[in-house]
C-alpha atoms as a PDB file:
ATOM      1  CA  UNK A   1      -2.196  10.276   8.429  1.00  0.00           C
ATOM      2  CA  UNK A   2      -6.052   9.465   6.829  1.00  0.00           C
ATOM      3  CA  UNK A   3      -6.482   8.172   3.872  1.00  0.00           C
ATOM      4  CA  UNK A   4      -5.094   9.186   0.442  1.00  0.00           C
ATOM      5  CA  UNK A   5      -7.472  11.448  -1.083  1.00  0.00           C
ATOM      6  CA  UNK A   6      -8.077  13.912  -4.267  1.00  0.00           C
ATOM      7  CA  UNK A   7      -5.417  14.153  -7.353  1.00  0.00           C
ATOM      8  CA  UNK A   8      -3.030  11.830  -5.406  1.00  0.00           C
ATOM      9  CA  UNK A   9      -5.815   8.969  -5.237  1.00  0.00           C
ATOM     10  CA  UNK A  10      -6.622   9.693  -8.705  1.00  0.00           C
ATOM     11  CA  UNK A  11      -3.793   9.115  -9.995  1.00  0.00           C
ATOM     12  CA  UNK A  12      -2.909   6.336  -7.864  1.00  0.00           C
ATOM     13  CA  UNK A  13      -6.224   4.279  -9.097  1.00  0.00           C
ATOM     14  CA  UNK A  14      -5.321   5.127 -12.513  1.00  0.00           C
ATOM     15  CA  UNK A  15      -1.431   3.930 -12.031  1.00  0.00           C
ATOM     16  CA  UNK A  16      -3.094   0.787 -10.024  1.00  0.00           C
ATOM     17  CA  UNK A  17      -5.565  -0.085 -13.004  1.00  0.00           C
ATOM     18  CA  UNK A  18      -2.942   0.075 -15.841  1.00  0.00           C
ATOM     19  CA  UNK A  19      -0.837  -1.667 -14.493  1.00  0.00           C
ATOM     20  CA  UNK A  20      -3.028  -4.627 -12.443  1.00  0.00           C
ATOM     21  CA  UNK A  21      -6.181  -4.296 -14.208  1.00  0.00           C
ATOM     22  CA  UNK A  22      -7.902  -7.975 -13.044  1.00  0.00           C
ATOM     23  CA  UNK A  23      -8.681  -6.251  -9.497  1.00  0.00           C
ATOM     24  CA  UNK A  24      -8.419  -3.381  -7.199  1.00  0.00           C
ATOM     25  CA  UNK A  25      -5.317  -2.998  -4.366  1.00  0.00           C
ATOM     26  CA  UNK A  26      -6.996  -5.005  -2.193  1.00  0.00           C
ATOM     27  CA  UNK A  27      -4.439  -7.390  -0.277  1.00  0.00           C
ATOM     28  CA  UNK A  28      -6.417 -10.324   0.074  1.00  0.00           C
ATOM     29  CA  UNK A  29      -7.830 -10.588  -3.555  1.00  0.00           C
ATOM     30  CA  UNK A  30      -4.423  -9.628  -4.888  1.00  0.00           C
ATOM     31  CA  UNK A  31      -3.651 -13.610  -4.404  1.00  0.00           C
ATOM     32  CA  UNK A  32      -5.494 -14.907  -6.810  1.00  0.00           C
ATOM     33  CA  UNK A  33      -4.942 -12.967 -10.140  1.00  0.00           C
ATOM     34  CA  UNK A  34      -1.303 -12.128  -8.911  1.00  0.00           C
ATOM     35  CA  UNK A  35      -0.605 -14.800  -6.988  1.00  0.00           C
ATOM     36  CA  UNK A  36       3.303 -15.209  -8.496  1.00  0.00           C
ATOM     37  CA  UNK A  37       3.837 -11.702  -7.415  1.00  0.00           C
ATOM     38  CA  UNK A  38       1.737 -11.189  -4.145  1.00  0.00           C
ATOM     39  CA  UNK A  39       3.531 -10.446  -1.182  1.00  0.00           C
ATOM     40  CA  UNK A  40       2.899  -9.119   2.278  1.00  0.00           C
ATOM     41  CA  UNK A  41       5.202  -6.625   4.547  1.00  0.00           C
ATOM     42  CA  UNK A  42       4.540  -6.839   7.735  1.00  0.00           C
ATOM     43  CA  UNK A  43       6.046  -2.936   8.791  1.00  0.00           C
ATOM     44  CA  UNK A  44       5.011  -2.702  12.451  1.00  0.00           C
ATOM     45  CA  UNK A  45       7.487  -3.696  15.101  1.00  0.00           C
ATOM     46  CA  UNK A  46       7.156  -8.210  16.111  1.00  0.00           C
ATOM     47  CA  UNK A  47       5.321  -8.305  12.748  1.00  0.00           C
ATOM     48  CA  UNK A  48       1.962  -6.814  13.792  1.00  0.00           C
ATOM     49  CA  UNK A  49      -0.331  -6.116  11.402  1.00  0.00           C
ATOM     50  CA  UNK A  50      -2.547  -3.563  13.272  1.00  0.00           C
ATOM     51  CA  UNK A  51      -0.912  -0.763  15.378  1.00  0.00           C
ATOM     52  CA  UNK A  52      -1.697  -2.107  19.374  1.00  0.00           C
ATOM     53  CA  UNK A  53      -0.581   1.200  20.751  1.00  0.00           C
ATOM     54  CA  UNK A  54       0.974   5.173  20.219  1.00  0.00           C
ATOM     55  CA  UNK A  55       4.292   4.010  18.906  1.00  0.00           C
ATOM     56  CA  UNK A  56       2.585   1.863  16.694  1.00  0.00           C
ATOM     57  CA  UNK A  57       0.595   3.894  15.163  1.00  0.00           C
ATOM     58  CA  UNK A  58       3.289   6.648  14.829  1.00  0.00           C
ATOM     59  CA  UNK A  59       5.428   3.744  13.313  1.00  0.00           C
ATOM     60  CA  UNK A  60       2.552   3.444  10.818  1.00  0.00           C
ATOM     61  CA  UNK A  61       2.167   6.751   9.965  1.00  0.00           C
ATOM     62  CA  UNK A  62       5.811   6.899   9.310  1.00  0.00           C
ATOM     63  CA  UNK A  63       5.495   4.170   6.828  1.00  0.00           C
ATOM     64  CA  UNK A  64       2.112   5.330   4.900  1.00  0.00           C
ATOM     65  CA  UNK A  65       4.333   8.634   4.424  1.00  0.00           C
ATOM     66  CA  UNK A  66       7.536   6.696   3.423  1.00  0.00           C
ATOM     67  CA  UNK A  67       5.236   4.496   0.803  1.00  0.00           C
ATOM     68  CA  UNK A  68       3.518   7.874  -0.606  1.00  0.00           C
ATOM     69  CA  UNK A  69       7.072   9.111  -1.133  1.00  0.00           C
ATOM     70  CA  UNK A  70       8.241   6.062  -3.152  1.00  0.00           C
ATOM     71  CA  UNK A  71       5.307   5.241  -4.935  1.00  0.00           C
ATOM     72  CA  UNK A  72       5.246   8.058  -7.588  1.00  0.00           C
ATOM     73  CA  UNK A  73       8.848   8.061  -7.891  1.00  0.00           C
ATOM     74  CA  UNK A  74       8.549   4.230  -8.949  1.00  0.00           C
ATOM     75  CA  UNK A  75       5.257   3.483 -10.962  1.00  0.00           C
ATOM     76  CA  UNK A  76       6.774   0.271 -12.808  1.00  0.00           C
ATOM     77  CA  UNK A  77       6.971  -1.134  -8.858  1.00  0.00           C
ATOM     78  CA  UNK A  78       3.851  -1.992  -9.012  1.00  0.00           C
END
């Protein structure tokens, strides 16, 4: 799975900036401005943050596709 891309970025960035307008989705500088709401999930298996093999990175994928799935369906989440 590559990166989000077209409408369904569109309308993510738009979703994103109404609703956390004092930065972009990026994790790190999401502690700052939202620092009584930032959180990270670590999804990989032992809490890795970077997919170290196949499984992994089919793990991953799984998860980008599970998180594209939910998103729409809950824009006030964010």
């Amino acid at each position: 799975m590559g990166a989000v891309r077209g409408e369904e970025a569109s309308a993510s960035t738009e979703l994103w900036a109404r609703h956390r307008p004092l930065c972009p989705p990026v994790g790190h500088e999401l502690r700052g401005p939202y620092r009584d709401a930032w959180v990270r999930f670590h999804s990989l298996p032992g809490s890795k943050r970077y997919a170290e093999d196949e499984a992994d990175a089919a793990e991953r994928d799984r998860m980008r596709g599970r998180h594209a799935e939910w998103l729409p369906a809950h824009p006030s989440g964010l």
